[in-house]
N, C-alpha and C. Protein backbone atom coordinates (compact mmCIF):
# COMPACT_ATOMS: atom_id res chain seq x y z
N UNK A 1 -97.84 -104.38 -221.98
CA UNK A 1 -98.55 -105.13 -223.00
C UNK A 1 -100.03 -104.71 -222.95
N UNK A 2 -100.38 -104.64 -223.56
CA UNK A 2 -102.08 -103.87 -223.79
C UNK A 2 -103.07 -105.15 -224.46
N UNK A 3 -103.82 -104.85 -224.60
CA UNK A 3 -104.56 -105.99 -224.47
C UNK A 3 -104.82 -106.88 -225.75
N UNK A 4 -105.00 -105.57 -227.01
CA UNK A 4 -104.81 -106.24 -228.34
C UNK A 4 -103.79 -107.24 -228.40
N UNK A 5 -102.33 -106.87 -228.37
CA UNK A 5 -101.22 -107.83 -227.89
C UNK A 5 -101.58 -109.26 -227.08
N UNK A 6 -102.18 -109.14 -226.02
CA UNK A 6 -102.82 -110.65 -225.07
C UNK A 6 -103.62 -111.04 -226.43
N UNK A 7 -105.02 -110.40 -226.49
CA UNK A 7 -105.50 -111.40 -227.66
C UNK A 7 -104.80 -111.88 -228.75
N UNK A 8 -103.72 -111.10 -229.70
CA UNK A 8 -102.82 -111.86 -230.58
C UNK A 8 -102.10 -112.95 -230.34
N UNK A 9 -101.78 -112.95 -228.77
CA UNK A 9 -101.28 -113.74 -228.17
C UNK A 9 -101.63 -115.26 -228.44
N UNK A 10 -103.29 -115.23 -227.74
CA UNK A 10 -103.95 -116.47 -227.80
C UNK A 10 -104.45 -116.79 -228.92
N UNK A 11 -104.52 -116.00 -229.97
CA UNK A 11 -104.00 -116.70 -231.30
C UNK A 11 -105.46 -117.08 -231.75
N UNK A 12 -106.48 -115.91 -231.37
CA UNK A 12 -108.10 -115.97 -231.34
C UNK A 12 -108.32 -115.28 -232.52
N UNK A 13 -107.96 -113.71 -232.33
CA UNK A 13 -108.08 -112.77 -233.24
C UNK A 13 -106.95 -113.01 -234.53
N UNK A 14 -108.14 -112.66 -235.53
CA UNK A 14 -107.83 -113.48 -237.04
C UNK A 14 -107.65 -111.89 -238.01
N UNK A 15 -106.36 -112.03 -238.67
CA UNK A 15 -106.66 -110.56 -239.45
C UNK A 15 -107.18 -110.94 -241.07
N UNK A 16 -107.61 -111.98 -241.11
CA UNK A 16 -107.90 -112.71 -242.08
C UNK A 16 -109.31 -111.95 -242.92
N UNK A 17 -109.29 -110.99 -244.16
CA UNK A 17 -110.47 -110.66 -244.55
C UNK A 17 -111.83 -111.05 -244.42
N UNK A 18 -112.95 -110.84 -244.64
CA UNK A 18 -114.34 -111.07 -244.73
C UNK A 18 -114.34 -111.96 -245.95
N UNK A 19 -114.29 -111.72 -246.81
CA UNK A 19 -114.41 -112.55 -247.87
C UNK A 19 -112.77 -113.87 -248.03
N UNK A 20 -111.79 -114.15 -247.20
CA UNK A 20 -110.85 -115.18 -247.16
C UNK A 20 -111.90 -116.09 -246.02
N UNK A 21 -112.50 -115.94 -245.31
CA UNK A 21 -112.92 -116.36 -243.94
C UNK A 21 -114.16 -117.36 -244.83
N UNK A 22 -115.03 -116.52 -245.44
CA UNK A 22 -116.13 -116.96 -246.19
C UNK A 22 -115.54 -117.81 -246.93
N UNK A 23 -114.69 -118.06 -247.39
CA UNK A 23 -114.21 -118.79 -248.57
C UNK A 23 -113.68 -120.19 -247.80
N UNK A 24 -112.86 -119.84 -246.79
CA UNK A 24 -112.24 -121.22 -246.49
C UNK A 24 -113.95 -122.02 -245.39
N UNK A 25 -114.69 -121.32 -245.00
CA UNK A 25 -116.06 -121.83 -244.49
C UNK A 25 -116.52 -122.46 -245.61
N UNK A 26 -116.52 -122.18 -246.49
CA UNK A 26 -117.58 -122.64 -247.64
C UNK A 26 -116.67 -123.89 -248.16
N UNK A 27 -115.38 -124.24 -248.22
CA UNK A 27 -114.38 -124.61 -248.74
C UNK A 27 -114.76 -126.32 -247.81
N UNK A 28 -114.49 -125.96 -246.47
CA UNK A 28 -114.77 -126.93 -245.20
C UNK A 28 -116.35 -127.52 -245.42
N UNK A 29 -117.28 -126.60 -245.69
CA UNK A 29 -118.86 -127.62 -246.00
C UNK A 29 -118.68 -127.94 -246.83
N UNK A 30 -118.17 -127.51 -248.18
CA UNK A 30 -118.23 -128.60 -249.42
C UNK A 30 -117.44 -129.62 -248.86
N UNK A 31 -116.37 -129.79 -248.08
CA UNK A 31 -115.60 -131.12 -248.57
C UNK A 31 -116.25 -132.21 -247.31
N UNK A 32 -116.96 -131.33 -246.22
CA UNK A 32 -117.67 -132.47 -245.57
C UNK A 32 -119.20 -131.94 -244.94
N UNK A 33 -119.95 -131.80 -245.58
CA UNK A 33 -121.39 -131.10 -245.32
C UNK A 33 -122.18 -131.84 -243.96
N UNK A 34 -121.93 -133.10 -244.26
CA UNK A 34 -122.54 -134.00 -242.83
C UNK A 34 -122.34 -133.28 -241.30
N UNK A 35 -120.53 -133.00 -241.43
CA UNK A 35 -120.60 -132.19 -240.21
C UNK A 35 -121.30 -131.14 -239.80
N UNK A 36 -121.34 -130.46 -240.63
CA UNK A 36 -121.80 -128.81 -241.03
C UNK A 36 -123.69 -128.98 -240.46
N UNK A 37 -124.02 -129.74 -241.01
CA UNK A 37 -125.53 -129.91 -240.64
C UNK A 37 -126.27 -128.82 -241.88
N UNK A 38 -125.68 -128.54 -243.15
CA UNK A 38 -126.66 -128.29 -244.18
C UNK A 38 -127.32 -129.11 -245.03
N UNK A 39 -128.06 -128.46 -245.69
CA UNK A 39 -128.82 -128.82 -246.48
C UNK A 39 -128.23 -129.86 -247.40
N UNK A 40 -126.90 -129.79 -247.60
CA UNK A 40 -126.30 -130.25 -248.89
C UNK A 40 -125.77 -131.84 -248.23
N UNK A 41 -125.88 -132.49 -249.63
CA UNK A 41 -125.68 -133.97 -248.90
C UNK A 41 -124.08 -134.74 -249.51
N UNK A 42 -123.61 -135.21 -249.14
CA UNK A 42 -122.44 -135.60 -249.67
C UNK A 42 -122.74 -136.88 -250.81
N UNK A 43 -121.47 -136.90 -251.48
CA UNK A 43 -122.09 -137.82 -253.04
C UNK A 43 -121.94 -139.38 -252.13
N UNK A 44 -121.08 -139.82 -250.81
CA UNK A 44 -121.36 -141.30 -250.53
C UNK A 44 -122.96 -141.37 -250.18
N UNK A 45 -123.50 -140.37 -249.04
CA UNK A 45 -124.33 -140.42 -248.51
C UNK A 45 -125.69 -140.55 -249.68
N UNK A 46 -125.84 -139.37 -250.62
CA UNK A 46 -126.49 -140.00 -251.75
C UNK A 46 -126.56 -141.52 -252.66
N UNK A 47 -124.85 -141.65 -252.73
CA UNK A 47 -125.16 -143.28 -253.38
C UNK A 47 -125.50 -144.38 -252.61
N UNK A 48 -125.22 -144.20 -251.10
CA UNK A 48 -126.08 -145.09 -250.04
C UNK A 48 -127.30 -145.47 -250.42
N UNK A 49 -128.04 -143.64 -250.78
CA UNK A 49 -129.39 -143.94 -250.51
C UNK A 49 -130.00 -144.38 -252.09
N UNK A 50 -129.24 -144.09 -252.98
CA UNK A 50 -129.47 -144.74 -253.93
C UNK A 50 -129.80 -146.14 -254.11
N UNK A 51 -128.45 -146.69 -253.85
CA UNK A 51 -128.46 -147.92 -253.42
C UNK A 51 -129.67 -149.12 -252.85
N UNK A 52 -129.86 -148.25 -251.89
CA UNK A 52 -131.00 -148.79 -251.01
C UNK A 52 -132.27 -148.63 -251.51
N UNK A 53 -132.58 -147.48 -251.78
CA UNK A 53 -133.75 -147.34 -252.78
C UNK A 53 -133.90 -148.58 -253.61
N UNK A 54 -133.00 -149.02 -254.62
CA UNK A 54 -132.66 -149.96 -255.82
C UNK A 54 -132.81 -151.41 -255.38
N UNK A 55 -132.46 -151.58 -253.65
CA UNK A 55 -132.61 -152.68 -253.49
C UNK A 55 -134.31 -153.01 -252.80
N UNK A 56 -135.06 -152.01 -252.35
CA UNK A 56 -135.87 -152.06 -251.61
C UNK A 56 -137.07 -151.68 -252.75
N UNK A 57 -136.70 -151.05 -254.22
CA UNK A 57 -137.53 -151.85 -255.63
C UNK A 57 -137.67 -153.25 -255.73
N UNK A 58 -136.14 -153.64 -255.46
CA UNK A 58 -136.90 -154.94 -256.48
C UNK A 58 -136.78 -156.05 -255.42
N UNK A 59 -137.08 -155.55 -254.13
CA UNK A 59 -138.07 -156.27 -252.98
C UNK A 59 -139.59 -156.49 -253.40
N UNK A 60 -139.92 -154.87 -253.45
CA UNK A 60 -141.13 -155.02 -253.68
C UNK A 60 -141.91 -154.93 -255.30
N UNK A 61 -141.02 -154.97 -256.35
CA UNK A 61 -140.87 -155.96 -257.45
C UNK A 61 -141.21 -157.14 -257.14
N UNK A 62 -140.51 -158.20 -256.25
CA UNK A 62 -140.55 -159.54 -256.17
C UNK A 62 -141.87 -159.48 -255.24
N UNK A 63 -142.27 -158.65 -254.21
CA UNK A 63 -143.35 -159.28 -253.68
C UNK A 63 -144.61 -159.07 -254.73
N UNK A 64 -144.47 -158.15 -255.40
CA UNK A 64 -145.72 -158.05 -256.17
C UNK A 64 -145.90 -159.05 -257.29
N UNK A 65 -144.57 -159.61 -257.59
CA UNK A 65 -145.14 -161.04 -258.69
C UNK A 65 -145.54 -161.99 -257.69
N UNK A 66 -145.26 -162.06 -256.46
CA UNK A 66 -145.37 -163.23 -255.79
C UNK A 66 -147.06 -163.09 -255.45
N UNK A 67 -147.69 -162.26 -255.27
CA UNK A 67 -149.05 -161.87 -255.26
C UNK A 67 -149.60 -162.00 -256.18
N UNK A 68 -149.25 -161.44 -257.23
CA UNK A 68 -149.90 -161.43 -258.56
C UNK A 68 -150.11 -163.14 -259.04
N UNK A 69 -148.90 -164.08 -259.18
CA UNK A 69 -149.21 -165.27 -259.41
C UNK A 69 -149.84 -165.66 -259.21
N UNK A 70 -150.63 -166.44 -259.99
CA UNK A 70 -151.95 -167.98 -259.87
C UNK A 70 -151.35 -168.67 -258.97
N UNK A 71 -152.27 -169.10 -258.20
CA UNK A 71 -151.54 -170.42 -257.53
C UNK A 71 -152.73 -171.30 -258.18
């Protein structure tokens, strides 16, 4: 047995093209980018921060009438 054979063995070495390899990588960050650690953000993680944004307006919506009022 020669050695190419051992590595096929352990099931390391991939005869999988350059461009199939790229594809299923790119395939895996789109469907979960958080893991990945790019740039790109997933659509819950955006509507989180949406969210929060929206609520932490009209916080400070309400504190600013509460200032603004005559007493």
């Amino acid at each position: 047995m020669d050695n190419w054979d051992r590595l096929n063995k352990l099931g390391k070495v991939s005869n999988k093209n350059p461009l199939e390899k790229k594809v299923n990588q790119l395939t895996r960050v789109i469907s979960d980018p958080d893991v990945y650690n790019v740039n790109v953000a997933s659509r819950e993680r955006i509507e989180k921060l949406e969210k929060r944004v929206s609520e932490l307006e009209g916080k400070l919506t309400a504190l600013i009438k509460q200032i603004d009022t005559p007493k």
